[in-house]
PDB file of N, CA and C in Angstrom:
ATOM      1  N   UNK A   1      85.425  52.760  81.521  1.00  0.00           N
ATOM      2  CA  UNK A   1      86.715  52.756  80.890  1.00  0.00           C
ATOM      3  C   UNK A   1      87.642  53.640  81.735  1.00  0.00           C
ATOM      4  N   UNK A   2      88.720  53.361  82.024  1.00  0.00           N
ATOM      5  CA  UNK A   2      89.625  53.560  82.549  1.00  0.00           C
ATOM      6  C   UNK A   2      90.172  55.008  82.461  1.00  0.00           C
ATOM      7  N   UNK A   3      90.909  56.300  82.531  1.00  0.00           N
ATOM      8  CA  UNK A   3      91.593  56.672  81.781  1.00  0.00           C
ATOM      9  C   UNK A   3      93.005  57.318  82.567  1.00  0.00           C
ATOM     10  N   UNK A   4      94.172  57.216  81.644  1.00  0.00           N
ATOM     11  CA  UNK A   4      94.836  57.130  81.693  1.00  0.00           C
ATOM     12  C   UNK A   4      95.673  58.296  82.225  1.00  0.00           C
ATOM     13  N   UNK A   5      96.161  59.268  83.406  1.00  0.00           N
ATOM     14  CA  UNK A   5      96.292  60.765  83.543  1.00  0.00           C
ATOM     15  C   UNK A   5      97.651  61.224  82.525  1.00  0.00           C
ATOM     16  N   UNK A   6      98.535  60.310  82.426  1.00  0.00           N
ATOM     17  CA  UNK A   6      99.573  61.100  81.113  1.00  0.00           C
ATOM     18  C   UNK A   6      99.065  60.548  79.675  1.00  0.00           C
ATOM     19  N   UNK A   7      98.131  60.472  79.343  1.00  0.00           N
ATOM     20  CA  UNK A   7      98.121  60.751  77.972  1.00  0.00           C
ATOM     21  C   UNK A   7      96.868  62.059  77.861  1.00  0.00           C
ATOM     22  N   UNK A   8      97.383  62.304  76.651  1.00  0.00           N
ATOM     23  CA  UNK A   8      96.099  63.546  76.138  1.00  0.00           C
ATOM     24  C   UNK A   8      95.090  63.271  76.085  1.00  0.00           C
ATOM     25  N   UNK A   9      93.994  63.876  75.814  1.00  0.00           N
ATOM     26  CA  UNK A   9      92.676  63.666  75.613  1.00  0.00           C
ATOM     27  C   UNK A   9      92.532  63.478  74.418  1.00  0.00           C
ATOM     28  N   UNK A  10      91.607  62.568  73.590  1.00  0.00           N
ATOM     29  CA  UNK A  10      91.320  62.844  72.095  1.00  0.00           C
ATOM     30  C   UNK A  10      90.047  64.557  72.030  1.00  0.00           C
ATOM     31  N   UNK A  11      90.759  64.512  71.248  1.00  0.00           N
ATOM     32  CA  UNK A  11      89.834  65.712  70.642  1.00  0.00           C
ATOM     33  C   UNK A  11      88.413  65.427  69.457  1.00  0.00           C
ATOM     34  N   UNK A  12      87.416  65.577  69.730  1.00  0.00           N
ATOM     35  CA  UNK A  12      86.459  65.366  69.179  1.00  0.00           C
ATOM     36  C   UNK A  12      85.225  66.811  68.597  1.00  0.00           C
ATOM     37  N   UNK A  13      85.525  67.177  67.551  1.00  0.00           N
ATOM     38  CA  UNK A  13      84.685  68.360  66.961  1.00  0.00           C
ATOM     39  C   UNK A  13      83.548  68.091  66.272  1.00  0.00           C
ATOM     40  N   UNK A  14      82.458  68.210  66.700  1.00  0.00           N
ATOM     41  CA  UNK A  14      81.001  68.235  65.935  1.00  0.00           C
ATOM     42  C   UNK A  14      81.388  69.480  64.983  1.00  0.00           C
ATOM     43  N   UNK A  15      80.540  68.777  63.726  1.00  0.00           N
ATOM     44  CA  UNK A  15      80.113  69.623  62.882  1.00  0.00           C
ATOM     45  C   UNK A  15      78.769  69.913  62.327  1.00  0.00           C
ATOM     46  N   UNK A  16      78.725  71.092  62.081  1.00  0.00           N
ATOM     47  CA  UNK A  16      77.406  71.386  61.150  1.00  0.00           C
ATOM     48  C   UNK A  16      77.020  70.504  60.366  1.00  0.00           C
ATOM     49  N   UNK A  17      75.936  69.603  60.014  1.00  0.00           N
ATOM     50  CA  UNK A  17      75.274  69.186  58.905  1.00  0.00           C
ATOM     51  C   UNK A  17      76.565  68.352  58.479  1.00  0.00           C
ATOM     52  N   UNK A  18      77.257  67.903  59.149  1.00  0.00           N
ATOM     53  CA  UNK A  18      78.442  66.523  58.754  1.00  0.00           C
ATOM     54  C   UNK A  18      78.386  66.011  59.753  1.00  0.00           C
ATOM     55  N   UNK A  19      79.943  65.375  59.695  1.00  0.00           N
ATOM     56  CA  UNK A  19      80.412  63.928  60.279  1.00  0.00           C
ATOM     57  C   UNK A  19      81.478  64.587  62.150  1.00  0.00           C
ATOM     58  N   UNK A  20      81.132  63.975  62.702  1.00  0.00           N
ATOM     59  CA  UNK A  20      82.339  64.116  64.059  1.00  0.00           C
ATOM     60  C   UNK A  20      83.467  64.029  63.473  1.00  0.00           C
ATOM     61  N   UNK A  21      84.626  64.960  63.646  1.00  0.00           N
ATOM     62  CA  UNK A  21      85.429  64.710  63.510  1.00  0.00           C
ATOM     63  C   UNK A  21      86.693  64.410  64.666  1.00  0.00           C
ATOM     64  N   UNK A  22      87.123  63.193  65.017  1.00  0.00           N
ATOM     65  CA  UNK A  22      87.635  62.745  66.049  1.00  0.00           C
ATOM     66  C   UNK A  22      89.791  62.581  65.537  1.00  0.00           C
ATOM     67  N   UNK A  23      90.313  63.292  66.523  1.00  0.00           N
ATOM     68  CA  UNK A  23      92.108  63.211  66.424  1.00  0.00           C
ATOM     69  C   UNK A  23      92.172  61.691  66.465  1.00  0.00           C
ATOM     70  N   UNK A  24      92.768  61.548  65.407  1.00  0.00           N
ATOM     71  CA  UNK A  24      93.908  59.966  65.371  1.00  0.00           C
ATOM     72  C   UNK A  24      94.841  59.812  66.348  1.00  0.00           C
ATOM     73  N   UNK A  25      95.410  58.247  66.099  1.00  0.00           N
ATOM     74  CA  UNK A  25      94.712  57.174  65.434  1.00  0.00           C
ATOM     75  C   UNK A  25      93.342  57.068  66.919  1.00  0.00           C
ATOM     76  N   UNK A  26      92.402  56.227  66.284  1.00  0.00           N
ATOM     77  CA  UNK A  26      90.849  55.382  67.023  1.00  0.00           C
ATOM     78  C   UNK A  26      90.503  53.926  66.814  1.00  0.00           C
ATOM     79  N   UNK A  27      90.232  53.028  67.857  1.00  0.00           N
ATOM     80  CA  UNK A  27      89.429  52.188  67.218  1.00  0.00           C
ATOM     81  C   UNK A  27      88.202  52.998  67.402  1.00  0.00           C
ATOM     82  N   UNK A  28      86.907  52.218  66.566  1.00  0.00           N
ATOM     83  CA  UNK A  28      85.753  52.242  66.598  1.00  0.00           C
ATOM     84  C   UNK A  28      85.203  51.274  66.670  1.00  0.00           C
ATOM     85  N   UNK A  29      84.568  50.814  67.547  1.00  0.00           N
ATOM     86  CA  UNK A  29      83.955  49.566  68.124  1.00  0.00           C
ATOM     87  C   UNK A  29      82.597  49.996  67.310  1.00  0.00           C
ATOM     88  N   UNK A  30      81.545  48.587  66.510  1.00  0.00           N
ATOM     89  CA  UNK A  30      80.455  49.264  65.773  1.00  0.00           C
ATOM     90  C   UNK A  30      79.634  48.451  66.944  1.00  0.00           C
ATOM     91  N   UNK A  31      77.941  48.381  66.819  1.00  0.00           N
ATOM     92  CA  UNK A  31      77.171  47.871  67.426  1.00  0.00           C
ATOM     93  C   UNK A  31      77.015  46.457  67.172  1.00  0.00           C
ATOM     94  N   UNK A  32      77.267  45.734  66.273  1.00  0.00           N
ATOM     95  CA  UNK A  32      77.524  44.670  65.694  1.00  0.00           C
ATOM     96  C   UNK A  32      79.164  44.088  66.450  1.00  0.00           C
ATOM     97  N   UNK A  33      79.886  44.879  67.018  1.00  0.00           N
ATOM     98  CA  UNK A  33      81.178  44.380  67.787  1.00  0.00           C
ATOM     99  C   UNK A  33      82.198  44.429  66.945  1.00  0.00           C
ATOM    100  N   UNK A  34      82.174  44.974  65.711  1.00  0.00           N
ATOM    101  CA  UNK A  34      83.385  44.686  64.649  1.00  0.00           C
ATOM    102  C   UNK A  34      84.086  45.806  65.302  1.00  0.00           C
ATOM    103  N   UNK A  35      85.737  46.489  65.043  1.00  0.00           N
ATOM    104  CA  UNK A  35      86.737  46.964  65.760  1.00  0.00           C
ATOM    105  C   UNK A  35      86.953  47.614  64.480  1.00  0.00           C
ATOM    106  N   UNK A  36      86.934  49.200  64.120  1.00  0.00           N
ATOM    107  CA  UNK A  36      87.810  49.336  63.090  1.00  0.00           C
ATOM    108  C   UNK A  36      88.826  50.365  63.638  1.00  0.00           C
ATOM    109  N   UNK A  37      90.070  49.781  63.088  1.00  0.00           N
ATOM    110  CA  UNK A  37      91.162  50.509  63.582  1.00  0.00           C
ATOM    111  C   UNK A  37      91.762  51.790  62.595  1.00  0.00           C
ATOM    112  N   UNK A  38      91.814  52.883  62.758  1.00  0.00           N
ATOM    113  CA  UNK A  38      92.836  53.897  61.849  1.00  0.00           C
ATOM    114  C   UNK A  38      93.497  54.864  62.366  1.00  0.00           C
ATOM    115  N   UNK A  39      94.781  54.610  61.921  1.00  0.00           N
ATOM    116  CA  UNK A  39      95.923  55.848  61.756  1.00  0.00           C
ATOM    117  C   UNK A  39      95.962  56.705  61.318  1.00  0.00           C
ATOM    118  N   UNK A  40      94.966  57.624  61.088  1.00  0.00           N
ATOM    119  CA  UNK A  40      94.695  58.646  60.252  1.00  0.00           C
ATOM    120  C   UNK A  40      94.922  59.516  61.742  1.00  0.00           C
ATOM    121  N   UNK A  41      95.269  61.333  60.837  1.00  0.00           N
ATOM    122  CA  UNK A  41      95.663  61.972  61.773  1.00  0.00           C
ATOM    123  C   UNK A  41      94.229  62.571  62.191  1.00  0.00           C
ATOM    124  N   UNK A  42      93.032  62.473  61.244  1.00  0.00           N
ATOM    125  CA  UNK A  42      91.776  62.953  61.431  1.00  0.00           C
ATOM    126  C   UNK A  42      90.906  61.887  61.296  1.00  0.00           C
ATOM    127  N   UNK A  43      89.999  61.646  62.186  1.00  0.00           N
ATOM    128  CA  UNK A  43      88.977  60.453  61.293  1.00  0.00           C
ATOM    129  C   UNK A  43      87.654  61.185  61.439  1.00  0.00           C
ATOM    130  N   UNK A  44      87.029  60.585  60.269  1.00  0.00           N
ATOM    131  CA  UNK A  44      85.696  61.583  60.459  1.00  0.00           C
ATOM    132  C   UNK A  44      84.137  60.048  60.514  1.00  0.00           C
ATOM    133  N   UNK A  45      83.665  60.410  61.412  1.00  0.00           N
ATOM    134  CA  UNK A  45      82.315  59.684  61.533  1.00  0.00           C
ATOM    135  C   UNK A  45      81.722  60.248  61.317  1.00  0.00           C
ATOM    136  N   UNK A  46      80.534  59.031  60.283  1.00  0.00           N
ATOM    137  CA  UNK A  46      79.195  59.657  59.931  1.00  0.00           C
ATOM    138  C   UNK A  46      78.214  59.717  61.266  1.00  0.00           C
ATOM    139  N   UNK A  47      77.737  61.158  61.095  1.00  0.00           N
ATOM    140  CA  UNK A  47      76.559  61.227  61.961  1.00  0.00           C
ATOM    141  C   UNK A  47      75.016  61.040  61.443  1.00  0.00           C
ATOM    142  N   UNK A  48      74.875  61.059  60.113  1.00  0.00           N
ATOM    143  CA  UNK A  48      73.663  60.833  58.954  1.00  0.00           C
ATOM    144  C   UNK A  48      73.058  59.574  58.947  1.00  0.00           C
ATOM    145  N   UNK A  49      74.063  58.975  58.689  1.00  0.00           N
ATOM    146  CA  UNK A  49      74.168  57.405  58.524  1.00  0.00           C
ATOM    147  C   UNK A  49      73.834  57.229  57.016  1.00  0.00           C
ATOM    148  N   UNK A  50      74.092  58.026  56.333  1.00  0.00           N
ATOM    149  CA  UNK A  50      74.248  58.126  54.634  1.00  0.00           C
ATOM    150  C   UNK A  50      75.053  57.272  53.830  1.00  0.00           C
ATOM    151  N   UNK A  51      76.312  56.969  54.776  1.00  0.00           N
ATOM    152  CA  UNK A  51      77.599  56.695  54.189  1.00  0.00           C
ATOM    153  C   UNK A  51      77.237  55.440  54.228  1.00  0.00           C
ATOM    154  N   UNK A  52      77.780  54.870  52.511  1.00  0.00           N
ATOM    155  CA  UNK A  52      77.953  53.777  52.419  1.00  0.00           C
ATOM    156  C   UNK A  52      78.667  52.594  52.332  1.00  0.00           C
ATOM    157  N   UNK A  53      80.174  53.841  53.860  1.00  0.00           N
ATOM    158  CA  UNK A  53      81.350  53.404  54.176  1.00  0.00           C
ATOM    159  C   UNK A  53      80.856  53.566  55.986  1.00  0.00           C
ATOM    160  N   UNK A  54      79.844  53.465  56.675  1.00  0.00           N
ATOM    161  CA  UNK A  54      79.340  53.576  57.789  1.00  0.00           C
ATOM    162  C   UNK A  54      79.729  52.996  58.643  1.00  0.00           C
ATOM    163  N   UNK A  55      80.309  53.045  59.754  1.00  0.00           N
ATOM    164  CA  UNK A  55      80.127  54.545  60.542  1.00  0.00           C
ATOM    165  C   UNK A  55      81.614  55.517  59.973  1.00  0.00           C
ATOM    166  N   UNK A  56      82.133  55.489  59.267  1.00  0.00           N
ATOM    167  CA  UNK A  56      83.048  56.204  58.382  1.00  0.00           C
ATOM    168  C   UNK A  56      82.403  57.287  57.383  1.00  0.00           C
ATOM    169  N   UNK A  57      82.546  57.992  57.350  1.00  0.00           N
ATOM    170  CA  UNK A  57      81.970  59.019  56.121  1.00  0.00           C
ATOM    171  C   UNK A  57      82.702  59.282  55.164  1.00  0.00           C
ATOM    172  N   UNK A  58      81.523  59.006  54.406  1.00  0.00           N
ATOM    173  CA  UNK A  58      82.043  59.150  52.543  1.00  0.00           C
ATOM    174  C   UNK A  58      81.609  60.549  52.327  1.00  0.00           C
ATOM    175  N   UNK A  59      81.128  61.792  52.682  1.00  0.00           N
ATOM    176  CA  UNK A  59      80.963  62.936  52.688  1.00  0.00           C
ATOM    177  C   UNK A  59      79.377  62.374  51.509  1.00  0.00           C
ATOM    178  N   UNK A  60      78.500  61.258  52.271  1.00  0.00           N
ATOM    179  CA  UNK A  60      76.840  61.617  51.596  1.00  0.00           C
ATOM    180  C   UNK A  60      76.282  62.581  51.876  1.00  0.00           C
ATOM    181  N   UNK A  61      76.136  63.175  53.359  1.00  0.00           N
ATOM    182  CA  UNK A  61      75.332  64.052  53.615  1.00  0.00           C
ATOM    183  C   UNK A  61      75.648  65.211  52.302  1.00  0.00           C
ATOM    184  N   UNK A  62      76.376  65.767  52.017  1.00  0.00           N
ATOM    185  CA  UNK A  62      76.428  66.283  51.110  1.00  0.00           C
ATOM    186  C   UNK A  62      75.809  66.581  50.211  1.00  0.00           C
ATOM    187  N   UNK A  63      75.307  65.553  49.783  1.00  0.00           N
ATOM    188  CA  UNK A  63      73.992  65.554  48.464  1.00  0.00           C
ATOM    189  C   UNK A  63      72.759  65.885  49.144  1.00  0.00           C
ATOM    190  N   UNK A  64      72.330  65.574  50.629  1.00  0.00           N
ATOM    191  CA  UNK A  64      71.608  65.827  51.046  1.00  0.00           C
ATOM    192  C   UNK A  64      71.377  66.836  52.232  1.00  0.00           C
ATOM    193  N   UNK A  65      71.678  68.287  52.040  1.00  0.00           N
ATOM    194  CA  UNK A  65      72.213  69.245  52.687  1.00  0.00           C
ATOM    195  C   UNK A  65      70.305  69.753  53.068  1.00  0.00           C
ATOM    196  N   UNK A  66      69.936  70.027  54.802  1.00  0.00           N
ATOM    197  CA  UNK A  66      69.181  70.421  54.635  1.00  0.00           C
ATOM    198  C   UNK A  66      68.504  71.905  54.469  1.00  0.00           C
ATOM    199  N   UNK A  67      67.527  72.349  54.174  1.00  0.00           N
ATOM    200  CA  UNK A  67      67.670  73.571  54.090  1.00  0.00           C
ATOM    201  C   UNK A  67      66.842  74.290  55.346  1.00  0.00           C
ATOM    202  N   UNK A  68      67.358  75.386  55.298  1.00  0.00           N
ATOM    203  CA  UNK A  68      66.864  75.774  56.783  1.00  0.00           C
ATOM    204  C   UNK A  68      65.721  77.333  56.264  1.00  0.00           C
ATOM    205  N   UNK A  69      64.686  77.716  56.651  1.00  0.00           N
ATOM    206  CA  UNK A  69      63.421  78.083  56.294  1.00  0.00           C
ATOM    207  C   UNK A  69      64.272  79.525  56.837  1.00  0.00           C
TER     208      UNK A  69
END
């Protein structure tokens, strides 16, 4: 992929025990080839694969928080 030298970089923040959170707008290309497009100023991907809005997060991990010894 190409990239472009005057535009910004997207910004992409891992989180603890959640979802990537990636700067708007994104497509997201899935493995299946579907395109989802959003204008959101934040988008958050599931990294769990919990969500049963996937690869989008519905904040599942949540219920399933692990615990650390």
């Amino acid at each position: 992929m190409p990239t472009n030298p005057d535009r910004e970089p997207r910004r992409i923040r891992l989180t603890t025990d959640g979802p990537a959170l990636i700067e708007g707008p994104v497509e997201v290309v899935t493995p299946d080839g579907r395109t989802i497009h959003s204008d959101r100023v934040v988008v958050a991907l599931c990294l769990c694969r919990r969500s049963s809005n996937y690869p989008l997060c519905d904040t599942s991990h949540r219920k399933h928080r692990r615990h650390e010894p």
